[in-house]
Protein backbone atom coordinates (compact mmCIF):
# COMPACT_ATOMS: atom_id res chain seq x y z
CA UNK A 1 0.18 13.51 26.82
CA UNK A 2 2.25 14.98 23.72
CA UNK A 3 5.08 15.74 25.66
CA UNK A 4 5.10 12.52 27.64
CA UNK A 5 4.94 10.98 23.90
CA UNK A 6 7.84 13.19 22.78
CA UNK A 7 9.70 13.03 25.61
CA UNK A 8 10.30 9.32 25.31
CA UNK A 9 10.95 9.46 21.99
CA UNK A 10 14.52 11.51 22.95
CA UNK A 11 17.43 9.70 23.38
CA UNK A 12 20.91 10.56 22.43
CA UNK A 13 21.06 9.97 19.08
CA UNK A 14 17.44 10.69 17.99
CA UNK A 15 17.70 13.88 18.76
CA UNK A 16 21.53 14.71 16.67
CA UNK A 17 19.57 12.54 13.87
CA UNK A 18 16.39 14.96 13.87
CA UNK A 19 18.75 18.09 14.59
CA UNK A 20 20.39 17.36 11.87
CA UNK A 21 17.54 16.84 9.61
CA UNK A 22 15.85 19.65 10.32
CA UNK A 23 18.97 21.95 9.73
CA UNK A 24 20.09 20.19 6.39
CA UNK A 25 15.90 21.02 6.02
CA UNK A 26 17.34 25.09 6.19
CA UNK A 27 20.58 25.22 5.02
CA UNK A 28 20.25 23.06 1.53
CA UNK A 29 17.45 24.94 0.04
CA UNK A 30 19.03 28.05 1.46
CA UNK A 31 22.47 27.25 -0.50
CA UNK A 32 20.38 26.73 -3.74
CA UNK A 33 18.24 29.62 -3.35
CA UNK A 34 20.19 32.15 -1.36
CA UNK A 35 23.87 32.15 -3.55
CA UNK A 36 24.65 32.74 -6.69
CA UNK A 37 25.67 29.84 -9.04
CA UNK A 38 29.23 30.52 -9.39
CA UNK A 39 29.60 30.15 -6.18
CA UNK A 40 31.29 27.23 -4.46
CA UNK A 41 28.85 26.98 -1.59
CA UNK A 42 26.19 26.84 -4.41
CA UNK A 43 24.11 23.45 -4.47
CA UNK A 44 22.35 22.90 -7.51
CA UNK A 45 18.47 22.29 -8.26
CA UNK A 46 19.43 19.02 -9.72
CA UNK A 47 21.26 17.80 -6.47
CA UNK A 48 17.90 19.41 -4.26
CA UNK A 49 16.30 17.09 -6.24
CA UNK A 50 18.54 13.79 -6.07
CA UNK A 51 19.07 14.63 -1.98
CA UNK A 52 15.42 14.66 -1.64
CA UNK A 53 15.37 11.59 -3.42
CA UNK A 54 17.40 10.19 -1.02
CA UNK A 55 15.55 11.40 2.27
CA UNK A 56 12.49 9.49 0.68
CA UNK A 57 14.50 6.24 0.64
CA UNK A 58 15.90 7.04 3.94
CA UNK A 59 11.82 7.35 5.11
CA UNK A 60 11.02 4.00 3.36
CA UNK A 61 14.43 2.23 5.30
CA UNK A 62 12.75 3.32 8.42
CA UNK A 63 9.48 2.19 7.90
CA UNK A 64 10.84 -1.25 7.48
CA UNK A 65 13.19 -1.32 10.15
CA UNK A 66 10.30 -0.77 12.30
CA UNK A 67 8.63 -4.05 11.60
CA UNK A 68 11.94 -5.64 10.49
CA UNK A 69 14.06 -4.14 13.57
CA UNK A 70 11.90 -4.23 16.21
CA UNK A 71 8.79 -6.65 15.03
CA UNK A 72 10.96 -9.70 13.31
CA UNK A 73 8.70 -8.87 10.36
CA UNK A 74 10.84 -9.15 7.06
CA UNK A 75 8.59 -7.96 4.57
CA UNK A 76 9.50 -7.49 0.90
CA UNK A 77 6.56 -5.78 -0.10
CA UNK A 78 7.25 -2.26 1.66
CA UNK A 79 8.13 -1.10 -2.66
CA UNK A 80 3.96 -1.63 -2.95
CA UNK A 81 3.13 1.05 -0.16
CA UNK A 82 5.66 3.44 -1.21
CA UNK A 83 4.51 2.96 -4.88
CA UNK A 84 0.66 2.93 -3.49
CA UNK A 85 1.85 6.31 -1.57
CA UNK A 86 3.65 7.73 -4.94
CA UNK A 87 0.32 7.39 -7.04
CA UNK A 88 -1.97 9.12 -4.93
CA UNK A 89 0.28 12.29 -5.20
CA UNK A 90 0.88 11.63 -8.84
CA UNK A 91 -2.76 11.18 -9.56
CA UNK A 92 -3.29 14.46 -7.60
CA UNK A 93 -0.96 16.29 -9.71
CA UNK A 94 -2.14 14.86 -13.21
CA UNK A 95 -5.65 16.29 -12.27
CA UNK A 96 -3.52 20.14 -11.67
CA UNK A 97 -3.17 19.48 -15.14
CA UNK A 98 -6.06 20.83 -16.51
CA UNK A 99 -6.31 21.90 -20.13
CA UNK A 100 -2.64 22.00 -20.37
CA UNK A 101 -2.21 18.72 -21.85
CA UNK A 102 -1.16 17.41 -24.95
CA UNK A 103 -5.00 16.99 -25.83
CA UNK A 104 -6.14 19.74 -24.07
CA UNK A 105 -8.69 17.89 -22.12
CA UNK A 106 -9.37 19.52 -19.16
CA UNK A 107 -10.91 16.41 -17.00
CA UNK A 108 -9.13 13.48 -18.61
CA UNK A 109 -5.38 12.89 -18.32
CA UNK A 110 -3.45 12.39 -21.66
CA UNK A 111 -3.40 8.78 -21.63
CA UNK A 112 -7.09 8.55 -20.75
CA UNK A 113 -7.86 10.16 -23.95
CA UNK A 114 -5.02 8.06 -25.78
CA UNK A 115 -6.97 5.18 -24.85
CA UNK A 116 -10.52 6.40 -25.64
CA UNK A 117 -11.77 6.65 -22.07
CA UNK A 118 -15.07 8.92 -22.12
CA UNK A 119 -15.08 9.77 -18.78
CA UNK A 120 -13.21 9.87 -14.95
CA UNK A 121 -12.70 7.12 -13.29
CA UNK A 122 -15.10 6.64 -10.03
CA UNK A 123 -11.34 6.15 -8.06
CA UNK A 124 -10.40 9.38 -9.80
CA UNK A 125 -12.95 11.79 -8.24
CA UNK A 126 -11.71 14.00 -5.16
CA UNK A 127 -7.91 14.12 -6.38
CA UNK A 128 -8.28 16.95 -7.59
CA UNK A 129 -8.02 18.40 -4.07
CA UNK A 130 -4.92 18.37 -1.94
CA UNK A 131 -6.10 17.71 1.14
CA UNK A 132 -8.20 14.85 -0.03
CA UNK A 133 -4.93 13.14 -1.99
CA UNK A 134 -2.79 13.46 1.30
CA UNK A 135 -5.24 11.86 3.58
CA UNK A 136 -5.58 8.77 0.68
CA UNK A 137 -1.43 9.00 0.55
CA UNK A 138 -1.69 7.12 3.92
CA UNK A 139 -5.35 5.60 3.70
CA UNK A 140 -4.58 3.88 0.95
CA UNK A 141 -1.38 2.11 1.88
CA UNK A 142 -2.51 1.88 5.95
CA UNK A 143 -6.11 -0.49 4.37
CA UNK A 144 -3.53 -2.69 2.00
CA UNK A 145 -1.63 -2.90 4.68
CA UNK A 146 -4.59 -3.55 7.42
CA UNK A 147 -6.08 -6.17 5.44
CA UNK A 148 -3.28 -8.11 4.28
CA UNK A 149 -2.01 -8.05 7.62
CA UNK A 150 -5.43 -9.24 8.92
CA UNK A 151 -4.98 -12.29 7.03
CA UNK A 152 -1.77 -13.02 7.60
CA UNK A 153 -1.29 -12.43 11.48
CA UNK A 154 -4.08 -14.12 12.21
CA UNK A 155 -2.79 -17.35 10.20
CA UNK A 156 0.16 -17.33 12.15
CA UNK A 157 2.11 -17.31 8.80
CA UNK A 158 5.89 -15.80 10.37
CA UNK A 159 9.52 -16.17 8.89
CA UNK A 160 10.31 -16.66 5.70
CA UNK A 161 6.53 -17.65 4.44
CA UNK A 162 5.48 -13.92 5.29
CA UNK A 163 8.45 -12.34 3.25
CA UNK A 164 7.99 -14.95 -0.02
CA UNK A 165 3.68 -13.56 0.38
CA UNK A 166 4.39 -10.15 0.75
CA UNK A 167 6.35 -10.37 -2.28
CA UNK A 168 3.93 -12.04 -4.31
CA UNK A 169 1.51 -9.10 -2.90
CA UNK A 170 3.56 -6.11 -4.73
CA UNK A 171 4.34 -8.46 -7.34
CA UNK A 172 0.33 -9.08 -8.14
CA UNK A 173 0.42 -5.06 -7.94
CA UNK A 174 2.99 -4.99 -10.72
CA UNK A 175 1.31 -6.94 -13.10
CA UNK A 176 -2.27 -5.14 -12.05
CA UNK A 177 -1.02 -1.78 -12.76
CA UNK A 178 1.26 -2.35 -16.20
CA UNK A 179 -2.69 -3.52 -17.62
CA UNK A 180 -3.86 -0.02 -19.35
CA UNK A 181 -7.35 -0.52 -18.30
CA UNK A 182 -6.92 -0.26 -14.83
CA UNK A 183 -6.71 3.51 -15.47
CA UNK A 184 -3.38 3.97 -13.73
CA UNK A 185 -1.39 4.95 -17.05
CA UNK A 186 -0.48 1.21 -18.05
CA UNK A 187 3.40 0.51 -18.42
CA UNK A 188 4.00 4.61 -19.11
CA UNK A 189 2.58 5.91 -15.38
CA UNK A 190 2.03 9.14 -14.70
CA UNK A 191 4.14 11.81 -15.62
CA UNK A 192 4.40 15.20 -17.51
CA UNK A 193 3.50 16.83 -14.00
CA UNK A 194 2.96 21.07 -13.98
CA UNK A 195 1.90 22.43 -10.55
CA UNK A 196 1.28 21.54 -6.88
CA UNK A 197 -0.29 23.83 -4.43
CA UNK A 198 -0.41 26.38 -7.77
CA UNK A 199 3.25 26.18 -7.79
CA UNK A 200 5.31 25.00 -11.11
CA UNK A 201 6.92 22.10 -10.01
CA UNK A 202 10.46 22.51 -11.49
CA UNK A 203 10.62 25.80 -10.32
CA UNK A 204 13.73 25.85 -8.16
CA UNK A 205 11.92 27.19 -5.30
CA UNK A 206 9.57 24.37 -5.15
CA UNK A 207 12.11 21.96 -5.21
CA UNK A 208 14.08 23.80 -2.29
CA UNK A 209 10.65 23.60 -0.31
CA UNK A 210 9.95 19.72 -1.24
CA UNK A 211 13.32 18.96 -0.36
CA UNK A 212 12.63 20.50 2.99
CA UNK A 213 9.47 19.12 3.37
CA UNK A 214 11.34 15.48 2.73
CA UNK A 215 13.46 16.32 5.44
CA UNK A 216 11.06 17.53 8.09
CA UNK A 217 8.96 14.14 7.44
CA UNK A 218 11.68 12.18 7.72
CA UNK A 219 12.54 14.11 11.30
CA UNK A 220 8.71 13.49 12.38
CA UNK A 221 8.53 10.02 11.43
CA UNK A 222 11.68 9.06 13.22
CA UNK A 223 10.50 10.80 16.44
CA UNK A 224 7.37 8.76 15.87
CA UNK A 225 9.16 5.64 15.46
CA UNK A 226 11.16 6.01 18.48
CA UNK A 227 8.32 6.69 20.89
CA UNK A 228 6.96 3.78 20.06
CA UNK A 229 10.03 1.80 20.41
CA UNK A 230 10.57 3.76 23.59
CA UNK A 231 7.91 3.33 24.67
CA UNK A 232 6.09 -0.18 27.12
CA UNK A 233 4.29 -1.11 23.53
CA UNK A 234 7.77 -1.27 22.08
CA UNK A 235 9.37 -3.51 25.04
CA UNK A 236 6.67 -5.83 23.94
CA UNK A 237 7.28 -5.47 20.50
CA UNK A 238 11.00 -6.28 21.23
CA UNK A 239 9.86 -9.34 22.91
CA UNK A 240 7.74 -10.36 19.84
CA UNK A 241 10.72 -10.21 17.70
CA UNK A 242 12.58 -12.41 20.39
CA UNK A 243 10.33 -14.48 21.47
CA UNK A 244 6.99 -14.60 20.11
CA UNK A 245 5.63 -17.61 21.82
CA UNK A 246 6.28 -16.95 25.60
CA UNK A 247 4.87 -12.94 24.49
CA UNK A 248 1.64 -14.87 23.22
CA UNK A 249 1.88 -17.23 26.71
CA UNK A 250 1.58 -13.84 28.64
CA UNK A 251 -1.82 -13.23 27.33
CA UNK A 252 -0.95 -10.29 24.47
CA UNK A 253 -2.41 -10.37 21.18
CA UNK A 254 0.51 -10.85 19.03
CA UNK A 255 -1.57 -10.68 16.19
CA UNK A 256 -2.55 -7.22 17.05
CA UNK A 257 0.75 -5.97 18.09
CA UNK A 258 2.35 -7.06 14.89
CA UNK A 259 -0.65 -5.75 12.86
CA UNK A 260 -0.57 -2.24 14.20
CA UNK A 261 3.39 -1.71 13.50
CA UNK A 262 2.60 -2.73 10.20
CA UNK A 263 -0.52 -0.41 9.03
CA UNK A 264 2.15 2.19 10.72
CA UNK A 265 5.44 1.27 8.64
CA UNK A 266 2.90 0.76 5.51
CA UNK A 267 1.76 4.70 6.46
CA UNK A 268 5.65 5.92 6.37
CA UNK A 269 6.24 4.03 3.34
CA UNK A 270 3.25 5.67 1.41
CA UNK A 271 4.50 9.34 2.81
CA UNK A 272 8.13 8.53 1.63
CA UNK A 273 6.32 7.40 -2.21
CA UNK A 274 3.99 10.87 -2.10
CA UNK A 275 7.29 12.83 -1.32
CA UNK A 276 9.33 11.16 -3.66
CA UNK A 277 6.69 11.33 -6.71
CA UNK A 278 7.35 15.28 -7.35
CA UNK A 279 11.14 15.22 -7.18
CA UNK A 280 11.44 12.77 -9.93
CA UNK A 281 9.15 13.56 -12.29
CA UNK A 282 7.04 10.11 -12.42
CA UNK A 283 5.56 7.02 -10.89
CA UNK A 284 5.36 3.88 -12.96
CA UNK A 285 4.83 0.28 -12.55
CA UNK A 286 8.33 -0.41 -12.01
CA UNK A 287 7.98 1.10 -8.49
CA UNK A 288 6.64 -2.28 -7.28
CA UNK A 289 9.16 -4.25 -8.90
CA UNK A 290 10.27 -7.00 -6.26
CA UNK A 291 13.51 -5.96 -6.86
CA UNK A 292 13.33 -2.51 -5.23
CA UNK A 293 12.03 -4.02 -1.80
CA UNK A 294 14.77 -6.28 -1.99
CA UNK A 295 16.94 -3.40 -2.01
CA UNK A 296 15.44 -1.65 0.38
CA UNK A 297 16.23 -4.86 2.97
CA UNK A 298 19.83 -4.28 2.06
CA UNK A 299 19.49 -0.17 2.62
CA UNK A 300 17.90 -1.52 5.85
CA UNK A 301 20.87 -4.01 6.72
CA UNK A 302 23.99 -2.04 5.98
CA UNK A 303 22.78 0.66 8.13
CA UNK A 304 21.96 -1.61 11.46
CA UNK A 305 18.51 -2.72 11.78
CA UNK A 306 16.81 -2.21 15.12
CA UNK A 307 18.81 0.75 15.57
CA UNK A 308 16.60 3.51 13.79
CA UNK A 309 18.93 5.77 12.82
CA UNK A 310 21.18 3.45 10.94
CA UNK A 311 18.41 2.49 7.97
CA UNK A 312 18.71 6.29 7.44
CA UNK A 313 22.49 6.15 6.78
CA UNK A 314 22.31 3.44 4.88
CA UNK A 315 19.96 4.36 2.56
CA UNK A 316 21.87 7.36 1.71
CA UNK A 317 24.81 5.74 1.57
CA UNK A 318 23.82 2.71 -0.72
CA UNK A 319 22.31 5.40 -3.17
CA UNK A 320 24.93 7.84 -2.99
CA UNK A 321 27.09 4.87 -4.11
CA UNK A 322 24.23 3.56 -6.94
CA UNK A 323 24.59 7.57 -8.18
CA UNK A 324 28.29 7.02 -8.44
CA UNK A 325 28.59 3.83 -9.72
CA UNK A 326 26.17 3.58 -12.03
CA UNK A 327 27.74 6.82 -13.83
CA UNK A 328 30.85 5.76 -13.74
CA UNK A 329 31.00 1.65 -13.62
CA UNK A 330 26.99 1.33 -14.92
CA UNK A 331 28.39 -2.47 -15.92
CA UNK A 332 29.18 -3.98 -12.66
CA UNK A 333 26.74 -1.60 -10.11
CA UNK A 334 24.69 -5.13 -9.67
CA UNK A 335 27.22 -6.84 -8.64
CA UNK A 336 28.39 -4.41 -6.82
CA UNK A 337 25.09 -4.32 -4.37
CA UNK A 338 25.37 -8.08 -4.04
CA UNK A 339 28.69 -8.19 -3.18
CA UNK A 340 28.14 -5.32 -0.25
CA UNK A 341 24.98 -7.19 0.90
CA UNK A 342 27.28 -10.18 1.69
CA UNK A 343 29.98 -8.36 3.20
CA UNK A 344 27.83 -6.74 5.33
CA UNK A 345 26.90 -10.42 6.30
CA UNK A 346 29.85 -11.55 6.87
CA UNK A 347 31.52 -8.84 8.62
CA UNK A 348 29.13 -6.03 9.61
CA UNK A 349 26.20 -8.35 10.46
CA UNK A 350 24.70 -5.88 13.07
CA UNK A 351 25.12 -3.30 10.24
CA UNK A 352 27.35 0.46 10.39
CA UNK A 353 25.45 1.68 13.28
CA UNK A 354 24.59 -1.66 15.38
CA UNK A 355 28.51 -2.88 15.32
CA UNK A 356 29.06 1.04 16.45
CA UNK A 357 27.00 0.62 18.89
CA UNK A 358 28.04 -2.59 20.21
CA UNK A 359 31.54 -1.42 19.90
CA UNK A 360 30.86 1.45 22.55
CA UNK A 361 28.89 -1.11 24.68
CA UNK A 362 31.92 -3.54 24.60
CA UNK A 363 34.28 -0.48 25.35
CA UNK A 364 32.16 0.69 28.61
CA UNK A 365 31.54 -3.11 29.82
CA UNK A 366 36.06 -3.29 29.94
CA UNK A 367 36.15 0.20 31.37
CA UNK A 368 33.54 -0.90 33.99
CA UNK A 369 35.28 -4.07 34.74
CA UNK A 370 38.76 -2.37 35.22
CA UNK A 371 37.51 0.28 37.36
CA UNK A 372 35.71 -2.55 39.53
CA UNK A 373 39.08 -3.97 39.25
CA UNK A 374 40.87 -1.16 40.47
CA UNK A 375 38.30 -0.71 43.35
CA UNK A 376 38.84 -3.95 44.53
CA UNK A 377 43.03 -3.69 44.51
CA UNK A 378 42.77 -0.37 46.35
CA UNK A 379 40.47 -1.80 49.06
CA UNK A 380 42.92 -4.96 49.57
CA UNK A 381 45.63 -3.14 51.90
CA UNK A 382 42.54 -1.98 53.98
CA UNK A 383 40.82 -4.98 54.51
CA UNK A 384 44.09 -6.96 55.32
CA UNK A 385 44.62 -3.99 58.09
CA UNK A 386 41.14 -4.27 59.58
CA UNK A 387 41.98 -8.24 59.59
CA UNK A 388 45.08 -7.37 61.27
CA UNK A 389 43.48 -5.40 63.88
């Protein structure tokens, strides 16, 4: 059965996309670990960190293109899952913290005792273990998602009314977590992180092995997402997208089909949020800003949606060029992302990948057609001798 399931999930350029991953998943940590700084092959602990930055928005593109790609499900509210997914890790690592804060506490986190909290949060209890903080890093995003999408499906509410509600969603969770008394850190987060697994956290080696780690989920979760795409559930998925109505006049449950790609992409998102957390150093209410699912539509677009493998491009592209630009041009970088979301528009509207991809398709439909061509001139003479006969 998990060969069948992996076996559909291989095309062409699935598996260069996950061979690729999972050697960049070697040969980057290996670079930063393995040579010596003054040498140019050297890669820095600071870039580990900012590549495995990117891997995590390259994980959060993919999520969405599988509801936006293949679904017709524009949501901009995947920034509350991957936030949702980023504060289960981070609340796992304040409770590593132990003693070691600033008020030497060792069951409340700094700003619990900054705020005169007596004792742990009920939602607290059980972070302290690793196992239990993964399994709510995809719980906990998966039920949002699963309820809200409950609601929604089963309303019928589609097109533009789903994307304006799933943005009021993470923006409700942007007001709800700045408040200090929800026990989430207030506007500050959670931050000042030590260990994970035992292991200081801006030790060099952990963030070789994070970086890895951001790589290898990325790898799995695009396998994942292409055997379902692959797969009969996916045709029908497709044909949601397309045509919802006459998919509904067959006799499927739309409202399930759309609800179980979402508690899926809402999963990846909240992976992408727990991977990203220990890289940079802190989560914070700004994580569900409406503004950073916005962006992550535009990651989504300039890469080709529907295509898999081009939301992962162009989320590292797009950031690659935020890195630059806000460096170097920090005044315009705004501007800048508006301007390529409308060129993409305009000119790339299938995105990098999808006018790739329909460039090759064009290419073999003229080669096809001239060879047909050529078959047909060739058997002329022959057929006119046969007549002859």
């Amino acid at each position: 059965m998990i060969s069948g399931f992996v076996f559909r999930a291989l095309e062409g350029k699935i598996v260069v996309a996950i061979a690729i991953l999972l050697g960049i998943a070697i040969l980057v940590p290996a670079l930063n670990l393995l040579t010596p700084p003054d040498s140019a092959l050297h890669i820095p602990t600071y870039a580990v960190s900012l590549f495995g930055k990117y891997l995590c928005y390259a994980l959060l593109a993919l999520a969405l293109d599988l509801v936006w790609g293949y679904c017709g499900i524009l949501s901009l509210g995947h920034g509350a899952f991957f936030a949702l997914g980023g504060y289960a890790m981070g609340m796992y690592l304040m409770r590593q913290i132990g003693s070691r804060g600033v008020y030497g506490n060792p069951v409340l986190p700094d700003f619990m005792v900054f705020l005169n909290w007596k004792e742990l949060p009920w939602f607290w209890h059980g972070f302290d273990w690793f196992v239990f903080a993964m399994a709510m890093v995809v719980v906990v995003p998966g039920l949002l998602a699963f309820i809200f999408g409950w609601f929604a499906f089963r309303s019928r509410v589609n097109g533009v009314y789903l994307s304006i509600i799933t943005q009021a969603m993470t923006y409700a969770l942007l007001l709800a977590f700045f408040r200090n008394d929800m026990g989430f850190g207030g506007n500050n987060g959670l931050t000042d992180f030590k260990d994970i697994l035992g292991f200081p956290v801006q030790a060099d080696g952990t963030r070789a092995v994070l970086f890895a780690m951001s790589a290898i989920m990325l790898a799995l979760c695009l396998l994942i997402a292409s055997a379902i795409v692959r797969s009969k559930f996916g045709k029908v998925l497709v044909g949601v997208r397309d045509a919802e109505s006459r998919v509904r006049f067959l006799g499927f449950r739309v409202e399930n089909i759309k609800l179980f790609t979402f508690v899926v992409s809402a999963m990846m998102a909240g992976i992408a949020g727990a991977l990203f957390v220990p890289q940079v150093g802190i989560i914070n209410p700004g994580e569900f800003a409406p503004a950073n699912s916005i962006e992550v539509v535009v990651w989504t677009a300039v890469g080709g949606r529907g295509t898999l493998v081009g939301p992962i491009i162009g989320a590292v592209l797009v950031n690659a060029g935020k890195s630059f630009f806000t460096g170097a041009f920090p005044e315009i970088w705004l501007y800048a992302l508006g301007g390529l979301f409308i060129a993409v528009t305009l000119f790339l509207p299938k995105g990098i990948v999808g006018t790739v991809q329909h460039g090759l398709k064009a290419r073999k439909a003229i080669k096809a057609a001239a060879e047909a061509e050529k078959g047909r001139d060739e058997a002329a003479p022959v057929v006119q001798a046969q007549a002859a006969e």
